[in-house]
Protein backbone atom coordinates (compact mmCIF):
# COMPACT_ATOMS: atom_id res chain seq x y z
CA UNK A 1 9.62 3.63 27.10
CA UNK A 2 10.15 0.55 24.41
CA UNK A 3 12.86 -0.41 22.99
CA UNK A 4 12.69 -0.83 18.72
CA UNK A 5 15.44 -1.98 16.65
CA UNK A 6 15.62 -1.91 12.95
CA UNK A 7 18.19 -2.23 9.93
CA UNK A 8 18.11 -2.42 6.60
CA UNK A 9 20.20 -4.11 3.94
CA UNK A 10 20.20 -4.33 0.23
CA UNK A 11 20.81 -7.41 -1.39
CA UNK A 12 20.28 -7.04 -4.86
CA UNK A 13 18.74 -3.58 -7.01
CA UNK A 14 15.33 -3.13 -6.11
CA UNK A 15 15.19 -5.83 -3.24
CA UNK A 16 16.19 -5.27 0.79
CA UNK A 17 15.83 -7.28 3.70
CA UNK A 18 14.67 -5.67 6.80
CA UNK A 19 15.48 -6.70 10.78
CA UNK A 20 13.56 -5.24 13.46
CA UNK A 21 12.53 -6.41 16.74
CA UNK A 22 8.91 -7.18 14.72
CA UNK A 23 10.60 -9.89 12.79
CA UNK A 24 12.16 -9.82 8.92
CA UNK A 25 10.88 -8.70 5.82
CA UNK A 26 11.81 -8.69 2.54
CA UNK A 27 11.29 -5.30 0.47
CA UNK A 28 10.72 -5.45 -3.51
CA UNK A 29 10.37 -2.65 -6.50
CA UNK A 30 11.68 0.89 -7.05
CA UNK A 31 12.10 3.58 -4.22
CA UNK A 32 8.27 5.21 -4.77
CA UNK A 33 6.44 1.56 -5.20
CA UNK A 34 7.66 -1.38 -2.84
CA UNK A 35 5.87 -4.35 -2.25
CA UNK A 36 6.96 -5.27 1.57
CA UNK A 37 6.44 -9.09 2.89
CA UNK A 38 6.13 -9.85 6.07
CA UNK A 39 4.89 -12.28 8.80
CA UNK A 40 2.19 -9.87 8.96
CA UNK A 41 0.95 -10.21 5.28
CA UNK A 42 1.82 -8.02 2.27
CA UNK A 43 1.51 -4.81 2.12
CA UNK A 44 2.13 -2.17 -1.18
CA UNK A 45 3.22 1.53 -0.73
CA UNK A 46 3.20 4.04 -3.32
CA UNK A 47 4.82 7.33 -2.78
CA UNK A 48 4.77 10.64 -4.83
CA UNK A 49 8.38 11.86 -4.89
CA UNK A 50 9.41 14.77 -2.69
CA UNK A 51 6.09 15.45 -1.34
CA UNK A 52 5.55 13.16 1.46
CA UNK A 53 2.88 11.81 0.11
CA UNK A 54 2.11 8.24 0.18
CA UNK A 55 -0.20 5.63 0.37
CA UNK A 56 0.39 1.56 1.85
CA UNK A 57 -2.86 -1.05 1.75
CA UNK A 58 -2.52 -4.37 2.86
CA UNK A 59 -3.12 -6.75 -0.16
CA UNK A 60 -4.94 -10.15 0.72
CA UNK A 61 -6.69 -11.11 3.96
């Protein structure tokens, strides 16, 4: 069984910082398109609201 941790905290509208045992990343734009940066590139996820549809693609290399 592994162990994951993760939290979440919002530092200014729009923006979060996120802790997890992956490392931290840094969360910009509205709730349905964020632009999440990481030490594992950038990625960009667009959501359609209450349907649970969404989509994420790594931008870059």
């Amino acid at each position: 069984m592994a162990f994951r941790f993760s939290t979440s905290k919002k530092i200014l509208p729009g923006v979060s910082v996120n802790v997890s045992t992956s490392g931290p990343s840094v969360s910009i734009g509205p709730k349905y398109a964020k632009l999440n940066i990481s030490k594992r590139g950038v990625r960009a996820t667009i959501s359609i609201p209450k349907t649970g549809i969404s989509i994420s693609k790594k931008i870059g290399k």
